[in-house]
Structure formats: C-alpha cells, structure tokens
PDB file of N, CA and C in Angstrom:
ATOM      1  N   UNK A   1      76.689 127.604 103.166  1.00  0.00           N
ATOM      2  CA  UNK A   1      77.296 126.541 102.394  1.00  0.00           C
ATOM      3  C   UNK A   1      78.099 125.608 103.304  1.00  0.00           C
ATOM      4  N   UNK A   2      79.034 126.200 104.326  1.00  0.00           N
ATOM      5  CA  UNK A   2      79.641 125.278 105.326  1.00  0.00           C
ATOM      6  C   UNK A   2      78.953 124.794 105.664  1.00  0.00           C
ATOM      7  N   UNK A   3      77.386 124.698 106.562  1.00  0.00           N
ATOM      8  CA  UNK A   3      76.389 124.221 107.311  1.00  0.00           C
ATOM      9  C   UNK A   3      76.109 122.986 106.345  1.00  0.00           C
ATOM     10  N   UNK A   4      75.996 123.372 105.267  1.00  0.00           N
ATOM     11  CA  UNK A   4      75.703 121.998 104.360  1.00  0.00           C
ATOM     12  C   UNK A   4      76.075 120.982 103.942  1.00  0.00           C
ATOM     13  N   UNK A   5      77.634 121.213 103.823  1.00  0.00           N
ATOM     14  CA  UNK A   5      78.366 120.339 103.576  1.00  0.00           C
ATOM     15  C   UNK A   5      79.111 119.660 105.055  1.00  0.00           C
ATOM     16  N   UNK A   6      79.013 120.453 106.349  1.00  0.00           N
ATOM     17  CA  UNK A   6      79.695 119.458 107.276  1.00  0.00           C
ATOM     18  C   UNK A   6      78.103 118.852 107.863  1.00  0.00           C
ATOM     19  N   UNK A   7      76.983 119.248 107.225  1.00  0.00           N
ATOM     20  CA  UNK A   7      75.638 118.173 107.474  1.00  0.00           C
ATOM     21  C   UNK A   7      75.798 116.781 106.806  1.00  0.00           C
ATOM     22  N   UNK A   8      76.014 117.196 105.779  1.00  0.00           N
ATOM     23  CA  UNK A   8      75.766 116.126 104.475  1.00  0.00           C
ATOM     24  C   UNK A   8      77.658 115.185 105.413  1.00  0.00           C
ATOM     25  N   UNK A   9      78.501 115.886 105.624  1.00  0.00           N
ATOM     26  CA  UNK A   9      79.416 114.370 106.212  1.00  0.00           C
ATOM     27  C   UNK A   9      79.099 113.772 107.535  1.00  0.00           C
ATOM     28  N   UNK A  10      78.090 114.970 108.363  1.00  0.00           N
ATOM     29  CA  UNK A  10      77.697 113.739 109.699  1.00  0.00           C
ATOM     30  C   UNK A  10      76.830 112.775 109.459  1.00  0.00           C
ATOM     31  N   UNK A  11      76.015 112.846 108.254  1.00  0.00           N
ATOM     32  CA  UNK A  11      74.940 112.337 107.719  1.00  0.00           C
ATOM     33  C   UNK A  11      75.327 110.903 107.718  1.00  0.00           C
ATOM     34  N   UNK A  12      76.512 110.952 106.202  1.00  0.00           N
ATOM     35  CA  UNK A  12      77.110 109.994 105.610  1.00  0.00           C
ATOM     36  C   UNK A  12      77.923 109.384 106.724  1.00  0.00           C
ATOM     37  N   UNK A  13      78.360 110.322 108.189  1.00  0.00           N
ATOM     38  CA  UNK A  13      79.566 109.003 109.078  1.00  0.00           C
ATOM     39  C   UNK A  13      78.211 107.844 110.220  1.00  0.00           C
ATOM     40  N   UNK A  14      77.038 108.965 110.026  1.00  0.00           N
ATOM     41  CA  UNK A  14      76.118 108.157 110.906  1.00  0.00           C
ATOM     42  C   UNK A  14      75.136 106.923 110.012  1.00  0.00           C
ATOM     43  N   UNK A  15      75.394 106.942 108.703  1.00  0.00           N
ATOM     44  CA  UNK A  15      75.351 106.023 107.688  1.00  0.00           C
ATOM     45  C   UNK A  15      76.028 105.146 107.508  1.00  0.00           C
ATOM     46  N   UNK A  16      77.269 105.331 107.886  1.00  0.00           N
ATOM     47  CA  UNK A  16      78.322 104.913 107.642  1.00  0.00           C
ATOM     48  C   UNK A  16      78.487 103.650 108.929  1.00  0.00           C
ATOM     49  N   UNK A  17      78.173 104.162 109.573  1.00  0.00           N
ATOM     50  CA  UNK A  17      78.347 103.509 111.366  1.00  0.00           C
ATOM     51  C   UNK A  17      77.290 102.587 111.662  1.00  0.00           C
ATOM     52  N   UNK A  18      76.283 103.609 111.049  1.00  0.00           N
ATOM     53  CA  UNK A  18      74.749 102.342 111.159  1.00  0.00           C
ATOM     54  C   UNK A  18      75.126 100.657 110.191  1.00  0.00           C
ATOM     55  N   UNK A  19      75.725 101.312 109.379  1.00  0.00           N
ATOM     56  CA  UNK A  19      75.626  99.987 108.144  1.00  0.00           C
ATOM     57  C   UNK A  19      76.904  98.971 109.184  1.00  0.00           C
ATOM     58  N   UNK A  20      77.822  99.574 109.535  1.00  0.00           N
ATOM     59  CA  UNK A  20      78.627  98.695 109.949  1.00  0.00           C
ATOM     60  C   UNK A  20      78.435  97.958 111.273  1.00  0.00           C
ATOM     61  N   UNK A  21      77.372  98.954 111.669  1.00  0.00           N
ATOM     62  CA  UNK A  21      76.942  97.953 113.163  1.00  0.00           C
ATOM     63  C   UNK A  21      75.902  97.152 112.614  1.00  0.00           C
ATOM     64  N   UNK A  22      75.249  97.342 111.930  1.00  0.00           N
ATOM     65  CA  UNK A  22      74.539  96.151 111.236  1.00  0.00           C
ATOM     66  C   UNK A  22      75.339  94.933 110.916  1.00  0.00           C
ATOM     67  N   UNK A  23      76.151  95.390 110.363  1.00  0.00           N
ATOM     68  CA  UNK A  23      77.028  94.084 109.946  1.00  0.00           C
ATOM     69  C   UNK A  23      77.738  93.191 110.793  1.00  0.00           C
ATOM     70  N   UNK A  24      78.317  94.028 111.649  1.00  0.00           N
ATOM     71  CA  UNK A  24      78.435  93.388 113.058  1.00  0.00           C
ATOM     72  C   UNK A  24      77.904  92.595 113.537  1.00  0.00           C
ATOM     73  N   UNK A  25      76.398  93.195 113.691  1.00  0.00           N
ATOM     74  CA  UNK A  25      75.337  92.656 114.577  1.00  0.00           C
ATOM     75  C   UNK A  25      74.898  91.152 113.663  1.00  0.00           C
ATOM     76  N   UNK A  26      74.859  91.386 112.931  1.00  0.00           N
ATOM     77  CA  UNK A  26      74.390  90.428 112.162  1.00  0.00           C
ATOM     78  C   UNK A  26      75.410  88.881 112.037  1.00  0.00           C
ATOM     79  N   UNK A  27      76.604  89.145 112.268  1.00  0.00           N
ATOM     80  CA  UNK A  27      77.552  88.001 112.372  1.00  0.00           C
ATOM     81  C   UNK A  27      78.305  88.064 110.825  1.00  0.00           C
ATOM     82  N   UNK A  28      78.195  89.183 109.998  1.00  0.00           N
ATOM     83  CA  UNK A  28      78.432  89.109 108.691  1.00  0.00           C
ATOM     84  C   UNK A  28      79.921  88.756 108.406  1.00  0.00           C
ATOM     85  N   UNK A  29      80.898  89.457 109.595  1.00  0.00           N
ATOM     86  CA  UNK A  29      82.364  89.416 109.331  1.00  0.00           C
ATOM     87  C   UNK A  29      82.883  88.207 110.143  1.00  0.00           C
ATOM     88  N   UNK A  30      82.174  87.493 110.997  1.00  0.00           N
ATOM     89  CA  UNK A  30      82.427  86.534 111.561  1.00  0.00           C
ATOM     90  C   UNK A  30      82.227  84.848 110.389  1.00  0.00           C
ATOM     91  N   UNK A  31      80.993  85.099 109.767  1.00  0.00           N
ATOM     92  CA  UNK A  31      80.779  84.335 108.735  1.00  0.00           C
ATOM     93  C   UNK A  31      81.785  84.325 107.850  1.00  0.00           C
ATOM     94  N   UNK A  32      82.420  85.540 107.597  1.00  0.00           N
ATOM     95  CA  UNK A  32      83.096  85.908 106.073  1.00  0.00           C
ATOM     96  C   UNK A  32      84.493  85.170 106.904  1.00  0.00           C
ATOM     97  N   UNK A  33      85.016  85.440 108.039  1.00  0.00           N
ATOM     98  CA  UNK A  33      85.871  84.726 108.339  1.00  0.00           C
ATOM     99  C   UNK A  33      86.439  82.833 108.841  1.00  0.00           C
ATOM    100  N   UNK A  34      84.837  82.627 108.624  1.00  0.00           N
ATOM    101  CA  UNK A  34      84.964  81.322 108.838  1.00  0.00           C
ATOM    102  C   UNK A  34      85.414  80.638 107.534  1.00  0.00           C
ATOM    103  N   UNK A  35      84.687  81.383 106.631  1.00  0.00           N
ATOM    104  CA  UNK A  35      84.650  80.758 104.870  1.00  0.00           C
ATOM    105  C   UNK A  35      85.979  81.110 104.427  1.00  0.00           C
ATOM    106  N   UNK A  36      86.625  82.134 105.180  1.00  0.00           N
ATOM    107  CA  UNK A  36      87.750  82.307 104.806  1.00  0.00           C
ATOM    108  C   UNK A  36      88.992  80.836 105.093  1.00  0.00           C
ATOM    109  N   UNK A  37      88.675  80.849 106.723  1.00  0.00           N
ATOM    110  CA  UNK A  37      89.481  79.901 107.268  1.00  0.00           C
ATOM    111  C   UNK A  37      89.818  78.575 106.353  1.00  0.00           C
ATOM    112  N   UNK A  38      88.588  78.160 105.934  1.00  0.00           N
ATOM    113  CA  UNK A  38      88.397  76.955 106.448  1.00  0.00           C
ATOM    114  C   UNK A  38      89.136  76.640 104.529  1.00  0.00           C
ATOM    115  N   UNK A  39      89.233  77.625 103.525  1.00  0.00           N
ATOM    116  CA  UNK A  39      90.072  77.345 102.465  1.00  0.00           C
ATOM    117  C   UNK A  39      91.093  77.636 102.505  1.00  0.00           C
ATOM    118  N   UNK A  40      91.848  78.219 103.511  1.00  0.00           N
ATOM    119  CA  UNK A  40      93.106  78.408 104.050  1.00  0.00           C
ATOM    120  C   UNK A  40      93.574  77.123 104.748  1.00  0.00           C
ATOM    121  N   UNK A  41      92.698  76.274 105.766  1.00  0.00           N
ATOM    122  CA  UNK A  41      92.929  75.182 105.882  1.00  0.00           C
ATOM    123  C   UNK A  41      92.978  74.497 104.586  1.00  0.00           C
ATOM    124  N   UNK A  42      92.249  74.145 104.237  1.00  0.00           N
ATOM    125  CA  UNK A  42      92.625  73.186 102.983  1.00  0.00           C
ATOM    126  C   UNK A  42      93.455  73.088 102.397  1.00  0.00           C
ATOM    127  N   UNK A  43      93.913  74.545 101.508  1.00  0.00           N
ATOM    128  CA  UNK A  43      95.344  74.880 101.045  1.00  0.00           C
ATOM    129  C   UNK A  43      96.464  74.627 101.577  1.00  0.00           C
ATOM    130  N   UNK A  44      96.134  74.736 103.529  1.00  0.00           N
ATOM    131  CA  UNK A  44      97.638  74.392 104.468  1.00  0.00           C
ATOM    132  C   UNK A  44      97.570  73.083 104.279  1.00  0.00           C
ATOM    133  N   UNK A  45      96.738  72.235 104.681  1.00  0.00           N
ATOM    134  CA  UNK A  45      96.988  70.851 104.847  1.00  0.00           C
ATOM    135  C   UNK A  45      97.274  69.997 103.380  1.00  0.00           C
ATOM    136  N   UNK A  46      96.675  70.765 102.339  1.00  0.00           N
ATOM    137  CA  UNK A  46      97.449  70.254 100.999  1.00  0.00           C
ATOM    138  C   UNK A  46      98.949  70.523 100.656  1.00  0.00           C
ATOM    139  N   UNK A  47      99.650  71.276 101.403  1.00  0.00           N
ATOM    140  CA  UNK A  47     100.854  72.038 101.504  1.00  0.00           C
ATOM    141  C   UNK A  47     101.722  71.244 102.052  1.00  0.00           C
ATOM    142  N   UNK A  48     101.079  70.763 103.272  1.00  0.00           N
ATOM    143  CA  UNK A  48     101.699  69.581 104.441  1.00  0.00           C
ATOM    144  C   UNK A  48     102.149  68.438 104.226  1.00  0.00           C
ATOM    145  N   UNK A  49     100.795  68.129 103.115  1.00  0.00           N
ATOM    146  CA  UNK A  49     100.671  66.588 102.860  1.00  0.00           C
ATOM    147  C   UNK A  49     101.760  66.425 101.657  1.00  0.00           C
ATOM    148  N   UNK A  50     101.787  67.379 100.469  1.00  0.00           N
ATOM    149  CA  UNK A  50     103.261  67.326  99.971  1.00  0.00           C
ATOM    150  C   UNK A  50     104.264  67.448 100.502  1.00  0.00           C
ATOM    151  N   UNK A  51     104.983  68.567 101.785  1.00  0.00           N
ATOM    152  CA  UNK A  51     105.771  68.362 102.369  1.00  0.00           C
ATOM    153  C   UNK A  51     106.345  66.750 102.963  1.00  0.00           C
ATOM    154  N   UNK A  52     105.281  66.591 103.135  1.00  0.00           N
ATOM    155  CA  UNK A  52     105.550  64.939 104.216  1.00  0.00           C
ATOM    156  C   UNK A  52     105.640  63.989 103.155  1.00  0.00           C
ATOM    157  N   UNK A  53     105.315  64.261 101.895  1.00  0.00           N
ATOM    158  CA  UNK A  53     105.376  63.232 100.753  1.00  0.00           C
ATOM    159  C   UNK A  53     106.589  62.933 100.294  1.00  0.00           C
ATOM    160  N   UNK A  54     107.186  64.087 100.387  1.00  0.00           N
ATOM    161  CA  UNK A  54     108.605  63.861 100.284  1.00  0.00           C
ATOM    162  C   UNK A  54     109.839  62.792 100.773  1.00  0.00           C
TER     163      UNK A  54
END
C-alpha cells in the first residue's frame, strides 16, 4: 500500500512539473504578465492624470 501511494505522488509531482514547464516554455506567464501590465498602466496613468488635474 505504501509503494502505491508514494507512486501515485511521484506520478502527480512529474505531472505536475511537466505541465509547468510547458507553460514556461510556451511564454504563457510572460503573456499573462504583459496583459496584466499594460491595465495597470492604464489605471496608473488615469490616477496621474486626476492627480495633475487638480
């Protein structure tokens, strides 16, 4: 029963590792952070532009 269950978690961490180097590889978190940026810009510079309106 031990044999099975510490199989079944190397299984799931080498599942686990594959998917995330995929994602990596792929540019997925680099993308997700651009789309992030770039409405964070917007929000700052709408922030600014009231500041300075003042």
């Amino acid at each position: 029963m031990e044999y099975a269950l510490v199989t079944a978690a190397f299984i799931c961490v080498v599942v686990a590792g594959a998917a995330l180097w995929r994602a990596l590889s792929s540019g997925l978190f680099v993308d997700h952070a651009l789309m992030a940026a770039s409405h964070h810009i917007q929000g700052a510079v709408g922030w600014v532009a009231d500041l300075f309106s003042y």
